[in-house]
C-alpha atoms as a PDB file:
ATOM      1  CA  UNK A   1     -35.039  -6.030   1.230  1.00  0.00           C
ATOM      2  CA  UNK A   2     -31.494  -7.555   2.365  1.00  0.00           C
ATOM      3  CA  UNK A   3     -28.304  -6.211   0.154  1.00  0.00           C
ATOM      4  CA  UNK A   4     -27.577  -8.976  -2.006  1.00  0.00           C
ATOM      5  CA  UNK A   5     -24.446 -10.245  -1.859  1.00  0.00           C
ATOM      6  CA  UNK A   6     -21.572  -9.909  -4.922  1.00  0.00           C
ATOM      7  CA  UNK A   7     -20.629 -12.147  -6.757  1.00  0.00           C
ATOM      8  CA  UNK A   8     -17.758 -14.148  -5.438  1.00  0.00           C
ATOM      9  CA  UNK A   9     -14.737 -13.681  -8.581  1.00  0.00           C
ATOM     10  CA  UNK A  10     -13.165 -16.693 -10.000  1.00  0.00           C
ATOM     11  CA  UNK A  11      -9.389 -17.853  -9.562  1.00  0.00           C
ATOM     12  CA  UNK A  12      -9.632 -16.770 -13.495  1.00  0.00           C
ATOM     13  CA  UNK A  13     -11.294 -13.600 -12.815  1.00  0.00           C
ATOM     14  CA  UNK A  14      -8.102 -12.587  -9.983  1.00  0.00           C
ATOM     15  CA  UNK A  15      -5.337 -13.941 -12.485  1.00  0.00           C
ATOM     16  CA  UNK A  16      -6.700 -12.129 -15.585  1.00  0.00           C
ATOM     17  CA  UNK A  17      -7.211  -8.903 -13.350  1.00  0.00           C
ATOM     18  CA  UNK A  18      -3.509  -9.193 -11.684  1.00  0.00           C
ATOM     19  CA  UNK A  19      -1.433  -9.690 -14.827  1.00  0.00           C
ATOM     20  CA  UNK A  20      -0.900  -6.437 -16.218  1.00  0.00           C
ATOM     21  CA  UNK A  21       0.534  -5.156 -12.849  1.00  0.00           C
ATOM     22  CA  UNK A  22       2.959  -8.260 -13.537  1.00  0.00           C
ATOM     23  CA  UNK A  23       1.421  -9.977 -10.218  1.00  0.00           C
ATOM     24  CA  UNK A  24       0.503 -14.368 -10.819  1.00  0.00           C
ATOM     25  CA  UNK A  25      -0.993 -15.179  -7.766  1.00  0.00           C
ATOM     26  CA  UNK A  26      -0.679 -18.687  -6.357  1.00  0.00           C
ATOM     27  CA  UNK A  27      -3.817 -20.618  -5.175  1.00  0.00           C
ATOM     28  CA  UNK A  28      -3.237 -19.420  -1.054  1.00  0.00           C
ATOM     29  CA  UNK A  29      -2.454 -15.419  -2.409  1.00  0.00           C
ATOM     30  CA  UNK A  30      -6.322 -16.000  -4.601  1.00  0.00           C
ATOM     31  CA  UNK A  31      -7.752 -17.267  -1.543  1.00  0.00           C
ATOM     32  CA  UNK A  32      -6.271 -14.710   0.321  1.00  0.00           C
ATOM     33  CA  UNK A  33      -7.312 -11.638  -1.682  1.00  0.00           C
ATOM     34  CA  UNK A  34     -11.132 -13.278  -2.282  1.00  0.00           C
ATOM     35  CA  UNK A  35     -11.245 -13.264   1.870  1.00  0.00           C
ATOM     36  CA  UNK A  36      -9.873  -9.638   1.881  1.00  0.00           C
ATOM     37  CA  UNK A  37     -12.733  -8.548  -0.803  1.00  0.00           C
ATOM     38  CA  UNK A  38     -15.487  -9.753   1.128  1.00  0.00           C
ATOM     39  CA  UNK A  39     -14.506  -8.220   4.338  1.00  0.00           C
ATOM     40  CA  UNK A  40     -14.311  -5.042   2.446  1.00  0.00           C
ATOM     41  CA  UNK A  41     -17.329  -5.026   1.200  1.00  0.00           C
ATOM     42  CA  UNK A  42     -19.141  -6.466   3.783  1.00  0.00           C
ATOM     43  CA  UNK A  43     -17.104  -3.520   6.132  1.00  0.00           C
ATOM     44  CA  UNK A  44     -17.821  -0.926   3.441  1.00  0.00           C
ATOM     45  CA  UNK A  45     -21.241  -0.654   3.914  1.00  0.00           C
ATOM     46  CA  UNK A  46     -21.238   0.503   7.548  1.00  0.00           C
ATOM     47  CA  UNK A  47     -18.001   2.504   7.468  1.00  0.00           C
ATOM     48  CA  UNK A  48     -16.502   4.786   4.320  1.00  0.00           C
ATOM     49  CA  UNK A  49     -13.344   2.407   3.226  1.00  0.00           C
ATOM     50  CA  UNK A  50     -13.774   2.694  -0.906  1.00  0.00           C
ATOM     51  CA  UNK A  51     -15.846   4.156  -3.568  1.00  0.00           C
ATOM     52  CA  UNK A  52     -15.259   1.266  -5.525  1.00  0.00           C
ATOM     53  CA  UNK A  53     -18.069  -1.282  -5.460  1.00  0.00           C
ATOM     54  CA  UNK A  54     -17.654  -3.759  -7.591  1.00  0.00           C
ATOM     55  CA  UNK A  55     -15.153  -6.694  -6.772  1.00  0.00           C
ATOM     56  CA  UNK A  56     -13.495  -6.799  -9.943  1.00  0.00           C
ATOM     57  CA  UNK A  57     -12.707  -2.865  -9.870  1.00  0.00           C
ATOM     58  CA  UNK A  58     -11.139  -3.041  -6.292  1.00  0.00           C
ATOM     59  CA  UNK A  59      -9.007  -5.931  -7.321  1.00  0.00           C
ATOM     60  CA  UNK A  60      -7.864  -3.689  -9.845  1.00  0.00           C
ATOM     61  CA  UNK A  61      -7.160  -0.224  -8.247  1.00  0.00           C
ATOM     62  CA  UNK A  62      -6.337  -1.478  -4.607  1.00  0.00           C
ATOM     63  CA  UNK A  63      -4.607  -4.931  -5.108  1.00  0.00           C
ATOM     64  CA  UNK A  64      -3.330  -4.771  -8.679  1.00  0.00           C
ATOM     65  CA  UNK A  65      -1.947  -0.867  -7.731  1.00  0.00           C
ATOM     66  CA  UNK A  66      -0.486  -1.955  -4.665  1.00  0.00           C
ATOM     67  CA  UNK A  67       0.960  -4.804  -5.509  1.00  0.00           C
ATOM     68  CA  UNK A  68       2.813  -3.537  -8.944  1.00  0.00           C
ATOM     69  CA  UNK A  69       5.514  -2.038  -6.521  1.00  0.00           C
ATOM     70  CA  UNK A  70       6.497  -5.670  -5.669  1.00  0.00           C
ATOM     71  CA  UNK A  71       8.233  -6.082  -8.638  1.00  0.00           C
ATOM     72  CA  UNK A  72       9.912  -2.544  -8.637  1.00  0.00           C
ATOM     73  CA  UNK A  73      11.517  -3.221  -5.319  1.00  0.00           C
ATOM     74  CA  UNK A  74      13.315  -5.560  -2.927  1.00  0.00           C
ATOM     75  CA  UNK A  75      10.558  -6.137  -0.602  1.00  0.00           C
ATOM     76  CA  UNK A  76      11.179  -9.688   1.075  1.00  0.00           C
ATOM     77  CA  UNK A  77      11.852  -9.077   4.273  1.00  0.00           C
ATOM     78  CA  UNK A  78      11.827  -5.552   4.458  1.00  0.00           C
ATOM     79  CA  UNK A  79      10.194  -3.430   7.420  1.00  0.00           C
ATOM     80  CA  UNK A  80       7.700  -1.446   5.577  1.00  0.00           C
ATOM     81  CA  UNK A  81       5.835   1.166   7.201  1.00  0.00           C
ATOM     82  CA  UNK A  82       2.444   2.344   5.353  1.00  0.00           C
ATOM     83  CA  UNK A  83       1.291   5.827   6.021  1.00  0.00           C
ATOM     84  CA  UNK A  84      -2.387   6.773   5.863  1.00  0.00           C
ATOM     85  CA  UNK A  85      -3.323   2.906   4.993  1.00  0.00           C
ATOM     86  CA  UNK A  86      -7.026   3.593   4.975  1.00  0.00           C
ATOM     87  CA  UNK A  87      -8.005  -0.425   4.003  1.00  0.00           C
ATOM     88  CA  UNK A  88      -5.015  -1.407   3.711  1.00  0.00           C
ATOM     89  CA  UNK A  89      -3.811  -0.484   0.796  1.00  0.00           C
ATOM     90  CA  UNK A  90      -0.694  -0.786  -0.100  1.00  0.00           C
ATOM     91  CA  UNK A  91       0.597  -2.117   2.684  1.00  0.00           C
ATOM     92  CA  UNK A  92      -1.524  -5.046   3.464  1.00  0.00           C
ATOM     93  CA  UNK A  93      -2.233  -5.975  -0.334  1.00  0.00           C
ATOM     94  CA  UNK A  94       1.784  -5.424  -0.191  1.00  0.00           C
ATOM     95  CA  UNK A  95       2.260  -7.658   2.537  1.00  0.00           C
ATOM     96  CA  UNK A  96      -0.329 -10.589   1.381  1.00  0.00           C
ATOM     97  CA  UNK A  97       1.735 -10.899  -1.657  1.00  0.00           C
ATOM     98  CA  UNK A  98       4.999 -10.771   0.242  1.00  0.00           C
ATOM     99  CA  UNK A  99       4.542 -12.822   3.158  1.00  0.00           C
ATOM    100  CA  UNK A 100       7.884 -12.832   4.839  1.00  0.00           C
ATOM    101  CA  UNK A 101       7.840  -8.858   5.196  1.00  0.00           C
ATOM    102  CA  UNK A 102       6.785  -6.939   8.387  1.00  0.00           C
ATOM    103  CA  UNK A 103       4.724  -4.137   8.211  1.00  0.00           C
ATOM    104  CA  UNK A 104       3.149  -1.199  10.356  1.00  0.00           C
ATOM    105  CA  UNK A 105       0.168   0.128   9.292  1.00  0.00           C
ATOM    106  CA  UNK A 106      -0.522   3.705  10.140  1.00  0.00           C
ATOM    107  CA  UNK A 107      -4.088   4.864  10.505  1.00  0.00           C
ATOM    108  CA  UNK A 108      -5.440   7.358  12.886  1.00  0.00           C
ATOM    109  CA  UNK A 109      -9.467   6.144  12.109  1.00  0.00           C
ATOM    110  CA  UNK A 110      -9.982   3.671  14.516  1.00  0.00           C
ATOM    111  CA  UNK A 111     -12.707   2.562  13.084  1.00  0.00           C
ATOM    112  CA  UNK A 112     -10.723   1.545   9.713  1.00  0.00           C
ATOM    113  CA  UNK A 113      -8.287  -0.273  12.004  1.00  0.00           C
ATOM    114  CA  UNK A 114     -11.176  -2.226  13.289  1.00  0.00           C
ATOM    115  CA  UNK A 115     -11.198  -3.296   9.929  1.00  0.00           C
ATOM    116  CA  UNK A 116      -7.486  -3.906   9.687  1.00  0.00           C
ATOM    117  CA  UNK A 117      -7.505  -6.311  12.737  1.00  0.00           C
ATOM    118  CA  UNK A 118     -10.252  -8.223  11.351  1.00  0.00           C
ATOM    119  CA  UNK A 119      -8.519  -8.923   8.494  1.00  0.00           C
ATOM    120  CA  UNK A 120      -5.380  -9.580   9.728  1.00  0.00           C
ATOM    121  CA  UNK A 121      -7.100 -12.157  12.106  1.00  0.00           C
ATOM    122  CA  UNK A 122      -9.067 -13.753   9.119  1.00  0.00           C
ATOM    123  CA  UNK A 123      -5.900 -14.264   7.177  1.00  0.00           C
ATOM    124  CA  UNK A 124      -4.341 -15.087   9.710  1.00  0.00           C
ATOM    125  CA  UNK A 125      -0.930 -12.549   9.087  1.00  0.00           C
ATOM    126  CA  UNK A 126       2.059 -12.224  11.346  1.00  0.00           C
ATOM    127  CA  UNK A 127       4.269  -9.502  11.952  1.00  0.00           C
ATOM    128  CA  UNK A 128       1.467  -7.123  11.366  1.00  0.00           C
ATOM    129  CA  UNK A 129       1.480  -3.830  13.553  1.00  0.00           C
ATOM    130  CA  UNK A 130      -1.559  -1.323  13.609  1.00  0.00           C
ATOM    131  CA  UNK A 131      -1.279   1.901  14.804  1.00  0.00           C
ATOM    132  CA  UNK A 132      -4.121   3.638  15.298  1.00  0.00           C
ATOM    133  CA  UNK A 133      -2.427   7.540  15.307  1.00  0.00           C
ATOM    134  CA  UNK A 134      -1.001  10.126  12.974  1.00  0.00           C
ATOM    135  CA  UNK A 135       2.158   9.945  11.605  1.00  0.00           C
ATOM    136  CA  UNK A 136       2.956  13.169  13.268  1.00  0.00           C
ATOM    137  CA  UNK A 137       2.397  11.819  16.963  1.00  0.00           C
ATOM    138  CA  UNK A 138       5.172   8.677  16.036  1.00  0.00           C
ATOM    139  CA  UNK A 139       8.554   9.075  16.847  1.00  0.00           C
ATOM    140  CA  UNK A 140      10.735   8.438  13.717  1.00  0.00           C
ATOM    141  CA  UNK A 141      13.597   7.761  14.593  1.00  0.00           C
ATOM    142  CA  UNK A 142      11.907   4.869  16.145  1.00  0.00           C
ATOM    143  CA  UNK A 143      10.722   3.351  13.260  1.00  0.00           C
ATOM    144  CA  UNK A 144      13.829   1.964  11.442  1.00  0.00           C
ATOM    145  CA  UNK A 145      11.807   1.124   8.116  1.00  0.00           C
ATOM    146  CA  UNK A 146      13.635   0.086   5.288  1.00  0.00           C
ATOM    147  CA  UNK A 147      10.304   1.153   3.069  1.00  0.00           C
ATOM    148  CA  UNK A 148       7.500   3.977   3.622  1.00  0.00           C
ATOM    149  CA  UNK A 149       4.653   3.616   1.425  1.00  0.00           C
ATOM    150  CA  UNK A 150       1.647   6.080   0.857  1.00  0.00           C
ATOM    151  CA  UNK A 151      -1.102   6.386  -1.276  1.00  0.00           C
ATOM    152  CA  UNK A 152      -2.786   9.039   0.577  1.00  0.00           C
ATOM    153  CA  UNK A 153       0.477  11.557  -0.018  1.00  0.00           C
ATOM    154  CA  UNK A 154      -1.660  15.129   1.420  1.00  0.00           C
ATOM    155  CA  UNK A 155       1.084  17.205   3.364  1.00  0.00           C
ATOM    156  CA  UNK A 156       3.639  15.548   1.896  1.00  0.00           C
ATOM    157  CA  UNK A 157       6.257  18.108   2.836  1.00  0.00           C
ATOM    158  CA  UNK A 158       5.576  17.007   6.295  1.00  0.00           C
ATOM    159  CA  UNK A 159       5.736  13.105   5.271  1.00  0.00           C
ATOM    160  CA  UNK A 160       8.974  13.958   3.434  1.00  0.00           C
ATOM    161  CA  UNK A 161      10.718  15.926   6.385  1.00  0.00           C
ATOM    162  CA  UNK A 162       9.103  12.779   8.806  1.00  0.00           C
ATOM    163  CA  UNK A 163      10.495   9.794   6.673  1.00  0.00           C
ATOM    164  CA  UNK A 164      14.381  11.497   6.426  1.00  0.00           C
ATOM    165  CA  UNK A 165      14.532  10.314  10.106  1.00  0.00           C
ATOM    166  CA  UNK A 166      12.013   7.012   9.963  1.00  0.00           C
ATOM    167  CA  UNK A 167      14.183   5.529   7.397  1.00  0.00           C
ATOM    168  CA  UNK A 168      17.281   2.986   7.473  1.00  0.00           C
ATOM    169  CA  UNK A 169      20.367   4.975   5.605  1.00  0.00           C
ATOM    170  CA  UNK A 170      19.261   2.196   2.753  1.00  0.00           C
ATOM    171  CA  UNK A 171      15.708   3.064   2.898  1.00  0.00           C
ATOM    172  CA  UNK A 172      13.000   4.926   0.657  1.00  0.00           C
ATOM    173  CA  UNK A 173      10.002   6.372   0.054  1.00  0.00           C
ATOM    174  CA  UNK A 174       7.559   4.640  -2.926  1.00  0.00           C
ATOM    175  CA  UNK A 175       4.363   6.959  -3.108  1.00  0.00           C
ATOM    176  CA  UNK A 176       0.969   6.550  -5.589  1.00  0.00           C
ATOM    177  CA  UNK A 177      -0.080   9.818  -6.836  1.00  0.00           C
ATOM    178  CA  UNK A 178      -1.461  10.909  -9.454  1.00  0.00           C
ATOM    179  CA  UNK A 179       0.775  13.270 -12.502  1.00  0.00           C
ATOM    180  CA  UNK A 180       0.678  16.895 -11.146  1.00  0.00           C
ATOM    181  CA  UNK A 181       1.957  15.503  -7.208  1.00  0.00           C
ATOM    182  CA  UNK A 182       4.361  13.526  -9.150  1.00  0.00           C
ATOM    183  CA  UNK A 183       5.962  16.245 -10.530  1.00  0.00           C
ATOM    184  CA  UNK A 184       5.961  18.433  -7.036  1.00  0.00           C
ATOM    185  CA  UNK A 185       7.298  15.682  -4.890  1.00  0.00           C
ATOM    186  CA  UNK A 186      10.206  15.360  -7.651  1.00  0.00           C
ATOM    187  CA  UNK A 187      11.380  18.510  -7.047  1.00  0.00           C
ATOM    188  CA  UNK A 188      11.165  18.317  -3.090  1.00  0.00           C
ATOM    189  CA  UNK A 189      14.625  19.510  -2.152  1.00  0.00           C
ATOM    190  CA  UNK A 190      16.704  17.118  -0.239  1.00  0.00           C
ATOM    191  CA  UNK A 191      15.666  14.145  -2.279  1.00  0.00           C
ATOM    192  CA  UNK A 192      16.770  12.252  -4.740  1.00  0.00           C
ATOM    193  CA  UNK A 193      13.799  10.871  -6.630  1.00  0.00           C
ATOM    194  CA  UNK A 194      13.082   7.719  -9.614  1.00  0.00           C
ATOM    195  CA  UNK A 195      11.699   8.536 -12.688  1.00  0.00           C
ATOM    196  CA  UNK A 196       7.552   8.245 -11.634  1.00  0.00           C
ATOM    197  CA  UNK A 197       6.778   4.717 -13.307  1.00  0.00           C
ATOM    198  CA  UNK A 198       2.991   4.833 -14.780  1.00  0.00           C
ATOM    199  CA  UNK A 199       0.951   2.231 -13.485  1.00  0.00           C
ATOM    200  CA  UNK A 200      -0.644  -0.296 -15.813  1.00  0.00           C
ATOM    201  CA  UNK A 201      -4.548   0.782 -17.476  1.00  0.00           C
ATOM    202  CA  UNK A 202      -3.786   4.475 -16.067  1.00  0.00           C
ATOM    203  CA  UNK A 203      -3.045   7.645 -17.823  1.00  0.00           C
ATOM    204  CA  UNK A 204      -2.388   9.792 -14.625  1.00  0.00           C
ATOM    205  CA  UNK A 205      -1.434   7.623 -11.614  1.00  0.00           C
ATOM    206  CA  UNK A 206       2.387   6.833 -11.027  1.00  0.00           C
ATOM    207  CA  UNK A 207       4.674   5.140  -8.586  1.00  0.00           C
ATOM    208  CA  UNK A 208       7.379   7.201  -7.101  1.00  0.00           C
ATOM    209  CA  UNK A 209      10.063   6.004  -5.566  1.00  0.00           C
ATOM    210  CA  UNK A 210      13.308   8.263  -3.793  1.00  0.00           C
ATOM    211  CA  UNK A 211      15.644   8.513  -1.077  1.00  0.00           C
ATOM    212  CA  UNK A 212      17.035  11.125   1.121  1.00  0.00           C
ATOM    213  CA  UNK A 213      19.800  12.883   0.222  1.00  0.00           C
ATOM    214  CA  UNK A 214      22.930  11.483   2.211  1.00  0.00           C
ATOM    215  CA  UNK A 215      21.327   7.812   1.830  1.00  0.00           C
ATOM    216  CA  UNK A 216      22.390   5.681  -0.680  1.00  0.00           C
ATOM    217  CA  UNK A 217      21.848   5.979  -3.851  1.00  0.00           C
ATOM    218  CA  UNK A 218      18.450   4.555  -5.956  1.00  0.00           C
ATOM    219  CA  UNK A 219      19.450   2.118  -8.489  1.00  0.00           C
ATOM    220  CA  UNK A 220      17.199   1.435 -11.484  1.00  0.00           C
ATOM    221  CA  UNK A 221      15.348  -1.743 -11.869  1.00  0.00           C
END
């Protein structure tokens, strides 16, 4: 018997589940995230891209998450480079809700970036660069990024000592991670680092945002 398909959520549904991480969507960013669900799922069940099943839990923990950062940083028009972006989160959820920012998305599964092409096409995004390789194998100081994001932190001595050269002297680092990598990243020497801000209907996940040492400095929002 054929997997039946979810049920599509309502422009209510997306606006209810975005407002705690202080996100309204307008009708185009609804439409956009509804077309970015289905994919998923429709993706998910032939390649590993979430746990998360149902479309009102992955609006919440991959677009809500990702997109609370837009309103703890000065995204338009940044170059924002996501490490480890998996489905795309945050840095396609990040760039869907900030349109005029250009982003590289860093994935070394090829086929997750199979996914990511597809729904770049779909959307139709510009200024939307996959990269289908480690971190490691990229040459920083090619990069120039005014943001690097990661939810999928791992070595993240090795991110760390990567990003001091991939940045712009203006740049930082904004990381999801849960309490206990919170509080070893913080005291990464070399860095100066934001208090972790806890992101909405979560007990142990946090933001964290910081710059190297040298750059300038973080200012509170």
């Amino acid at each position: 018997m054929p997997t039946a398909e979810p049920i599509e959520l309502t422009d209510r549904q997306i606006c209810d589940a975005l407002t705690p991480y202080s996100v309204s969507p307008s009708d185009d960013l609804i439409s956009k995230i509804r077309e970015y669900i289905r994919l998923l799922i429709r993706w998910n069940r032939s390649i590993s891209l979430t746990s998360i099943k149902e479309p009102i839990e992955i609006l919440g923990r991959h677009f809500g998450e990702s997109m609370f950062a837009s309103h703890l940083l000065a995204v338009e028009n940044c170059r924002l480079v996501d490490i480890g972006t998996g489905a795309g989160f945050p840095g396609l959820a990040l760039k869907i809700n900030n349109p005029g920012i250009q982003v590289i998305l860093v994935e070394s599964n090829r086929k997750k970036c199979a996914f990511l092409s597809e729904v770049v096409r779909e959307l139709d995004l510009a200024d939307v660069e996959i990269r289908a390789e480690r971190f490691e194998q990229m040459r920083p100081s090619a990069m120039d990024a005014t943001i690097i994001t990661s939810r999928a932190v791992g070595e993240f001595k090795k991110l760390l000592r990567w990003s001091r050269s991939a940045l712009t002297c203006s740049g930082h680092v904004v990381l999801w991670v849960g309490s206990d990598d919170s509080a070893r990243i913080a005291s990464s020497p070399g860095w100066t680092w934001m208090p972790p801000i806890r992101i909405p209907d979560s007990q142990r996940r946090f933001v964290l945002m910081g710059r190297a040492l040298g750059n300038l400095p973080l200012k509170a929002t």
